[in-house]
Protein backbone atom coordinates (compact mmCIF):
# COMPACT_ATOMS: atom_id res chain seq x y z
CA UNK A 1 62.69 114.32 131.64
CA UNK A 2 60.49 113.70 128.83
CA UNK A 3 58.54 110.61 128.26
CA UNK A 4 58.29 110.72 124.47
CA UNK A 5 60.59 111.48 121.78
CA UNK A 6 58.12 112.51 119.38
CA UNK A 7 54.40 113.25 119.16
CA UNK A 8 52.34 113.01 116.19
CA UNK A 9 49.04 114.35 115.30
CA UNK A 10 46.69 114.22 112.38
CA UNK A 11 44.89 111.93 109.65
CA UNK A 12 45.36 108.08 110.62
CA UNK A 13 43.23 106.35 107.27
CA UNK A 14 43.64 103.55 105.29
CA UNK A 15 45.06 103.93 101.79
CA UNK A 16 43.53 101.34 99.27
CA UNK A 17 46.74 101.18 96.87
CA UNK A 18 46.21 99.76 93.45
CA UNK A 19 48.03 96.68 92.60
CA UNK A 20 47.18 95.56 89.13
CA UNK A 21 44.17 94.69 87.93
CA UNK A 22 41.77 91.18 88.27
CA UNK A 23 40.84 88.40 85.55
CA UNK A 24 38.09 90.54 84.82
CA UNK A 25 39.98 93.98 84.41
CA UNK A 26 38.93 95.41 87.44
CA UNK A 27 41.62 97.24 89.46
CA UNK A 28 42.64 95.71 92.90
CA UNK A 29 43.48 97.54 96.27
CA UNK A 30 45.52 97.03 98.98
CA UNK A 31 43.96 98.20 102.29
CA UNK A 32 47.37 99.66 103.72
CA UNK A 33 47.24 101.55 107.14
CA UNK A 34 48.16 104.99 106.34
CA UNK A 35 48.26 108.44 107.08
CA UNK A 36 51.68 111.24 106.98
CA UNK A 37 51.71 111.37 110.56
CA UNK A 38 51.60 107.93 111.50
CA UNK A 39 53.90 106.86 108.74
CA UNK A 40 56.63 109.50 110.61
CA UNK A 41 55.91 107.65 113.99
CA UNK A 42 56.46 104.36 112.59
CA UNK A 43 60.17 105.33 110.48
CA UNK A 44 60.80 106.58 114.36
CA UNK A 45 59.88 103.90 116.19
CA UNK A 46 61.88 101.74 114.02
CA UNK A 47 64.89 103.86 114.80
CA UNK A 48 64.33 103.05 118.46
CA UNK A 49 62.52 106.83 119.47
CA UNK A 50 59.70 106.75 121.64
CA UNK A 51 56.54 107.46 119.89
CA UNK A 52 52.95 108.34 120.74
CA UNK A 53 50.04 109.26 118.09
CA UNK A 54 47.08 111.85 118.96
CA UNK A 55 44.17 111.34 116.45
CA UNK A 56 40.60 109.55 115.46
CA UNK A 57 39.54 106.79 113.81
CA UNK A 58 35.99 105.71 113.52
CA UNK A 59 34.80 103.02 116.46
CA UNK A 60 34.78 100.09 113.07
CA UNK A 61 36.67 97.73 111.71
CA UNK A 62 39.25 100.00 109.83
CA UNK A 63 39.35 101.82 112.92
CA UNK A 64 40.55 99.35 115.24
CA UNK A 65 42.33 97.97 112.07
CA UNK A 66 44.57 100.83 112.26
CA UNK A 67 44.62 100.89 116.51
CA UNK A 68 46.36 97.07 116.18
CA UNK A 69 48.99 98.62 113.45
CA UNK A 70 50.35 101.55 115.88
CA UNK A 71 50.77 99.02 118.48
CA UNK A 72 52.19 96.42 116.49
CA UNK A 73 54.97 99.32 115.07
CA UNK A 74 55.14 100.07 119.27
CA UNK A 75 53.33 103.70 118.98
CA UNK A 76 51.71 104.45 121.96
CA UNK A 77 47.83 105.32 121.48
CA UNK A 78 46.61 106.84 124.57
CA UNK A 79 46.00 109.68 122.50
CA UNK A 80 43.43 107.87 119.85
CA UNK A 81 39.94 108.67 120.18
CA UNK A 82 37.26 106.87 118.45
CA UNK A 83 34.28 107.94 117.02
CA UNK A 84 30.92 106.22 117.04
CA UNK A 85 29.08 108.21 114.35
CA UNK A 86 32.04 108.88 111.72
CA UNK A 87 33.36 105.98 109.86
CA UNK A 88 37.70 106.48 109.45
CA UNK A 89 38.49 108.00 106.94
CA UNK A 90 39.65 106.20 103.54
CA UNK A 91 41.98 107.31 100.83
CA UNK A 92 42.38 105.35 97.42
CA UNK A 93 45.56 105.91 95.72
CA UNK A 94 45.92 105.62 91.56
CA UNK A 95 49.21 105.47 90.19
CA UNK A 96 49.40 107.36 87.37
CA UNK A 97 51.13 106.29 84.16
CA UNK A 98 54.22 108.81 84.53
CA UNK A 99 55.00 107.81 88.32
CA UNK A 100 53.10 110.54 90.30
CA UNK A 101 49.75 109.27 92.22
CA UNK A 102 46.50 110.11 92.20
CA UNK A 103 44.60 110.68 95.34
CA UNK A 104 40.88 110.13 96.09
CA UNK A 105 39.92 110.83 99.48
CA UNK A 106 36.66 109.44 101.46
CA UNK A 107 36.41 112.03 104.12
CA UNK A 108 33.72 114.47 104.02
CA UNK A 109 33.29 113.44 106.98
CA UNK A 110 35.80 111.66 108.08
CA UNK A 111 36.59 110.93 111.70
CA UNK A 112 40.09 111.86 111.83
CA UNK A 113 38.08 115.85 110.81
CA UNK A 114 36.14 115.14 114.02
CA UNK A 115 38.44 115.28 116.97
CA UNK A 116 38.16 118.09 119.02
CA UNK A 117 40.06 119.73 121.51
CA UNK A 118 38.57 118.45 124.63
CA UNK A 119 39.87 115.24 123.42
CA UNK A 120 43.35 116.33 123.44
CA UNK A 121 46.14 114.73 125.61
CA UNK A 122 47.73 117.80 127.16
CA UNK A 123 50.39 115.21 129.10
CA UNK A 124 51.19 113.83 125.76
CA UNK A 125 52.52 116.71 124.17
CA UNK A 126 53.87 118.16 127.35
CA UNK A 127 55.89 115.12 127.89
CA UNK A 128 57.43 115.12 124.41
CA UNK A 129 60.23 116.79 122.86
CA UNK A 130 59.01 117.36 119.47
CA UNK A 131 55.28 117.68 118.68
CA UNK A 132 54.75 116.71 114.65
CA UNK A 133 51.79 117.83 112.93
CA UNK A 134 50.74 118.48 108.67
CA UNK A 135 48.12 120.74 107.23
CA UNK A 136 45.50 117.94 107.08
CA UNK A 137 44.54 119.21 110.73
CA UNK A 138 44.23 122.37 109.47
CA UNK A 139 41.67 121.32 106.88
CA UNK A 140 38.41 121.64 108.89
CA UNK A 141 37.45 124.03 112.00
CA UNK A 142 36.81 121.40 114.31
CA UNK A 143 40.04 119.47 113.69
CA UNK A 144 41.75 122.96 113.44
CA UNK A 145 40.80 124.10 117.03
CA UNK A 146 42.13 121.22 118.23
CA UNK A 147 45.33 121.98 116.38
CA UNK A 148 45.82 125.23 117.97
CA UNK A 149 44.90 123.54 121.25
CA UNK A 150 47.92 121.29 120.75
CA UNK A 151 50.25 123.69 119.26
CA UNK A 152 49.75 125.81 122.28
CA UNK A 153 50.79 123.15 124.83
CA UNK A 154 53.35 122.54 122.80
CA UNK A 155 54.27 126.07 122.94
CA UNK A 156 54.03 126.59 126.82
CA UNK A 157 55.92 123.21 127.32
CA UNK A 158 58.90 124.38 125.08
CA UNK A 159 58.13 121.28 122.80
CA UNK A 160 59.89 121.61 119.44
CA UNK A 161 57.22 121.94 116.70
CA UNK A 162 57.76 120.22 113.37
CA UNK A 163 55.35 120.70 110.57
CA UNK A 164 54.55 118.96 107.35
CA UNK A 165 52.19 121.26 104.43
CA UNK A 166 51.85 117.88 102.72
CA UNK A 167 49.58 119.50 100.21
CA UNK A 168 46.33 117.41 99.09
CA UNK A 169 44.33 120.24 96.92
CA UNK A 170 40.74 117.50 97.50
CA UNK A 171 40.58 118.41 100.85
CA UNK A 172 40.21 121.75 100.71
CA UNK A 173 37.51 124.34 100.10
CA UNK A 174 39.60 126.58 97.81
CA UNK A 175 43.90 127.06 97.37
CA UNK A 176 43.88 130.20 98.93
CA UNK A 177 42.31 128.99 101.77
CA UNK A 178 44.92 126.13 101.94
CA UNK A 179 47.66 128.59 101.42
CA UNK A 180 45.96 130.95 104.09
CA UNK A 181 45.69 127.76 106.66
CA UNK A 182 49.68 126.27 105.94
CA UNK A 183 51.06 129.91 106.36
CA UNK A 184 49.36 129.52 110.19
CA UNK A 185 51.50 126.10 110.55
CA UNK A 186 54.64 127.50 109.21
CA UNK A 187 54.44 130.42 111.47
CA UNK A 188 53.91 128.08 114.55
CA UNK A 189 56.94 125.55 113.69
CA UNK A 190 60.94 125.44 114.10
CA UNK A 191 60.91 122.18 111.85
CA UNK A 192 59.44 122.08 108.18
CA UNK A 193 59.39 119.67 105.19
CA UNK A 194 58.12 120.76 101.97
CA UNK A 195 57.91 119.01 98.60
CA UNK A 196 59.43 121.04 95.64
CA UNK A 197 56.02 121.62 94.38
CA UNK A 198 54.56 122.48 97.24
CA UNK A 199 57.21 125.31 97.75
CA UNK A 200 56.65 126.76 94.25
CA UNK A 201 52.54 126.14 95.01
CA UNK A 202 53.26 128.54 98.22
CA UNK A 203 55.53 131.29 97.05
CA UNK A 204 54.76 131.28 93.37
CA UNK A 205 58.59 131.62 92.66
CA UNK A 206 59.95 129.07 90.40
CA UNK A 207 63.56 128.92 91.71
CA UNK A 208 64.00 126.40 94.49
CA UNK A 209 66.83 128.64 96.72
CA UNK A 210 64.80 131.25 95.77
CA UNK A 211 61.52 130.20 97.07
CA UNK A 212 63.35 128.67 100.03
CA UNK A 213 64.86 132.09 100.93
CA UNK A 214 61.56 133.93 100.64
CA UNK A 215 60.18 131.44 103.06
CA UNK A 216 63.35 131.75 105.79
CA UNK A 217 63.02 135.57 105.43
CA UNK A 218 58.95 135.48 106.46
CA UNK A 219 59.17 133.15 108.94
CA UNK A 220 61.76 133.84 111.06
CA UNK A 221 61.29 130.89 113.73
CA UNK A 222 61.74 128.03 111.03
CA UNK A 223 65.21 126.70 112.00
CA UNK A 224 65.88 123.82 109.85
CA UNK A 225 63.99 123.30 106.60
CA UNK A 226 64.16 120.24 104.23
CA UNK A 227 63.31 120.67 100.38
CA UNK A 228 62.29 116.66 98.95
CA UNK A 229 62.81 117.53 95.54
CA UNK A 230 62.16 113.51 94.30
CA UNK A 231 64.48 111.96 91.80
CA UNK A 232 66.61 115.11 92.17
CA UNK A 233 67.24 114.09 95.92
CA UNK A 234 67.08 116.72 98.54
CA UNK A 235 68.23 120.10 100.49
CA UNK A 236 68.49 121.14 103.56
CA UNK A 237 68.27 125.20 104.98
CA UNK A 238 69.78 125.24 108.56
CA UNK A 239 69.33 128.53 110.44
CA UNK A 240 71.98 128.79 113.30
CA UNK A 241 69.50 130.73 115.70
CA UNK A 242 66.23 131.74 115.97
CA UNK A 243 65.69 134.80 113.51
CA UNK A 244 69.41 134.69 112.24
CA UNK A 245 70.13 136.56 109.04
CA UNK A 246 69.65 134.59 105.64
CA UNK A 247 73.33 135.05 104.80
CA UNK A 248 74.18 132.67 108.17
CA UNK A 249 72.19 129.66 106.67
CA UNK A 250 73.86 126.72 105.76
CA UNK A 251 72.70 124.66 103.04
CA UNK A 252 73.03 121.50 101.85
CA UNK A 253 72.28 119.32 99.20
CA UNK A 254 72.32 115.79 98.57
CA UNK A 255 72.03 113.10 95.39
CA UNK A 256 68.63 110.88 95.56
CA UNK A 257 69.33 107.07 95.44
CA UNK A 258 67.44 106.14 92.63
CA UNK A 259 66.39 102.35 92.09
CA UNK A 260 65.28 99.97 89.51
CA UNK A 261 63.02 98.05 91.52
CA UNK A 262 60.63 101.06 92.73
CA UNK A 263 57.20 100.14 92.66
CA UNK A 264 55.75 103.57 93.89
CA UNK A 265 55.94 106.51 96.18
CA UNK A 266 53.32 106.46 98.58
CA UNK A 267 55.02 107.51 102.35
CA UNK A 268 58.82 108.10 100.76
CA UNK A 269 58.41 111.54 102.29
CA UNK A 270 56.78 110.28 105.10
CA UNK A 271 60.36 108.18 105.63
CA UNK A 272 62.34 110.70 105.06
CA UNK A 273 60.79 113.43 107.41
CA UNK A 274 60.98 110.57 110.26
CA UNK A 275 64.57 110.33 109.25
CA UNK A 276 65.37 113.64 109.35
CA UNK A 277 63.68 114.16 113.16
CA UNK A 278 65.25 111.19 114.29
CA UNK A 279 68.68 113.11 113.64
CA UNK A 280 67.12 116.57 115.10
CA UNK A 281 66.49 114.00 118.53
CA UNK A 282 70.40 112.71 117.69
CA UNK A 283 72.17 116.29 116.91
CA UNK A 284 69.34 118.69 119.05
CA UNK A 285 67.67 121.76 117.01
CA UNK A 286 71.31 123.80 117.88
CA UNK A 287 73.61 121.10 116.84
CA UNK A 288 73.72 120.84 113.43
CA UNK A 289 76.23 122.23 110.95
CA UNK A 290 77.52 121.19 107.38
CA UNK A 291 78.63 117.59 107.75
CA UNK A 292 75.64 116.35 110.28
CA UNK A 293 73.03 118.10 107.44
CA UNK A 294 74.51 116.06 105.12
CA UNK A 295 74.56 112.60 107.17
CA UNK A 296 71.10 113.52 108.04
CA UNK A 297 70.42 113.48 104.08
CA UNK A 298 72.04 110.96 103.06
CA UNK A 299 70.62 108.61 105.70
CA UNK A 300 67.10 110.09 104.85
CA UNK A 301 67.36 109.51 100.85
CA UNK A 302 68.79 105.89 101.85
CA UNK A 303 65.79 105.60 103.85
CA UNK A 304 63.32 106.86 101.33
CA UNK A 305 64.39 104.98 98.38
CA UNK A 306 63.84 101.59 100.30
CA UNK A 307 60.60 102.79 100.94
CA UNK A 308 59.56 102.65 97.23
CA UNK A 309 60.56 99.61 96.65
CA UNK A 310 57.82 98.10 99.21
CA UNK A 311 53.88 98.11 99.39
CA UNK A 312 52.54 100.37 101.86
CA UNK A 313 54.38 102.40 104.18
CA UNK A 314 53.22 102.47 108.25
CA UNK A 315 53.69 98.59 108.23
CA UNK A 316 56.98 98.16 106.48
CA UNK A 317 59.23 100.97 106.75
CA UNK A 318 62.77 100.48 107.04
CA UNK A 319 64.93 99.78 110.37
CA UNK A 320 68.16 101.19 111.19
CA UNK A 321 70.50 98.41 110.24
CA UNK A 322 68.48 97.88 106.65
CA UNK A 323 69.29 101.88 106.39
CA UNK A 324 73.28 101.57 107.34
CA UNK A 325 73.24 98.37 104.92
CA UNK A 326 72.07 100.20 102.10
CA UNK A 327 74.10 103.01 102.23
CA UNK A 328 77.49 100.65 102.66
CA UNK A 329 76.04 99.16 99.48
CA UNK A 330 75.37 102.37 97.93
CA UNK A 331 79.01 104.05 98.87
């Protein structure tokens, strides 16, 4: 038996959101806790799956800040580690005037860069049945060992791996070596969610099945792959077994739910990934076919558009009976 449902690691920051501006003119922020890992915990715990969160913070205010948050969203954090030297790290997000956002990241160092393998929680991901992780782990060769540390328990434990690129070009030293880095973290995963930039960023092929079929054909292990492809909705790539041919894959697609009353997008992916594993934990890896892809979907866009209608996204994202509401309402 396995204690935890789902085990994230990675970045856990806070993300000053702008929110208008002051008498003055001066732009406001919104300390939010934040980070893509978290965020995924917190859509799961919300949906009633048992959660735990390896990571650093710094020992500060922001870091225990963001300690109270996972418990208060019921993630279990016997797997944060705090840091005495390195402050957390921060993020401040612009929204830009057509929609998109505008990252600028205060990490160089930041603790969540600093943990290190020792520090990993071998019973944690051991006693899980998925292990989540994104390329922000992968950033920096400290953070990175650890990483491989992880994904080898994982591994030996028969842990289901689920991977996010979740592309932030700031962070890195160069593209190639962020294309060099996410190509290690698709190779280690059965799970995968990738933005439609970030897929056309990675293969350099324009056409979304396209792109999506030259990724299925390299990496053989990825069984189930979800394309967010924003305001166009999103698409699922199901691979029956491990290594199947490309002409076996099912895909789906499904309509985004689009709302007047967004105020931005910060953590709609976030929601949706959490979504989607929550079904993987419902259906199992081998249970999926056509019409569970596209309840899986549908439930995740639901759960994804709420999400950008609300400030911040660890804190406030959406529970199962606000999900099944909407989508009655949306029929």
């Amino acid at each position: 038996m396995k204690s935890f449902d789902v085990t994230a690691m990675g970045e856990l920051l806070i993300d000053f959101i702008q929110y208008g501006m002051s008498e003055q003119g001066n732009p406001l922020f919104e300390a939010n806790p934040g980070g893509a890992p978290c965020n995924v915990l917190s859509m799961l715990s919300g949906l009633s799956d048992k959660t735990a969160f390896i990571g650093k913070v710094g020992d500060d205010s922001f870091g225990y800040i963001l300690r109270d948050s996972l418990v208060e969203q019921g993630i279990d954090t016997t797997g944060l580690r705090y840091d005495n030297k390195i402050h957390t790290t921060l993020a401040l997000v612009h929204k830009l005037d057509n929609g998109d956002r505008d990252f600028s990241f205060y990490r160089k160092p930041g603790a969540d860069m600093c943990l290190t393998a020792e520090e990993i929680d071998e019973e944690l991901i051991a006693g899980s049945k998925i292990f989540h992780f994104g390329s922000l782990s992968l950033t920096d060769e400290t953070v990175r060992g650890a990483t491989m540390k992880a994904l080898d328990i994982a591994h030996r434990n028969d842990v289901v791996v689920s991977f996010d690129p979740n592309l932030r070009e700031p962070l890195w030293e160069s593209l190639d070596e962020a294309k060099t880095q996410i190509d290690g973290g698709m190779k280690h995963c059965s799970i995968m969610k990738i933005s439609d930039n970030e897929i056309t960023w990675f293969t350099g092929i324009e056409d979304y099945d396209a792109a999506a079929d030259h990724i299925l054909k390299n990496y053989p292990n990825i069984r189930l792959m979800m394309l967010s492809l924003g305001k166009d909705g999103s698409r699922a790539f199901y691979r029956t077994a491990e290594g199947a041919a490309l002409d076996s894959i099912i895909k789906v697609t499904v309509p985004a739910f689009i709302q007047e009353d967004t105020i931005e997008t910060t953590g709609a992916g976030d929601t949706f990934m959490g979504s989607m594993l929550h079904h993987v934990l419902l259906y199992g890896l081998d249970g999926f076919d056509e019409e569970k892809l596209v309840t899986a979907l549908t439930f995740a866009n639901a759960a994804a558009s709420i999400i950008t209608t609300r400030k911040g996204a660890l804190r406030v994202m959406p529970k199962r009976e606000e999900v099944e509401g909407f989508l009655k309402d949306h029929r």
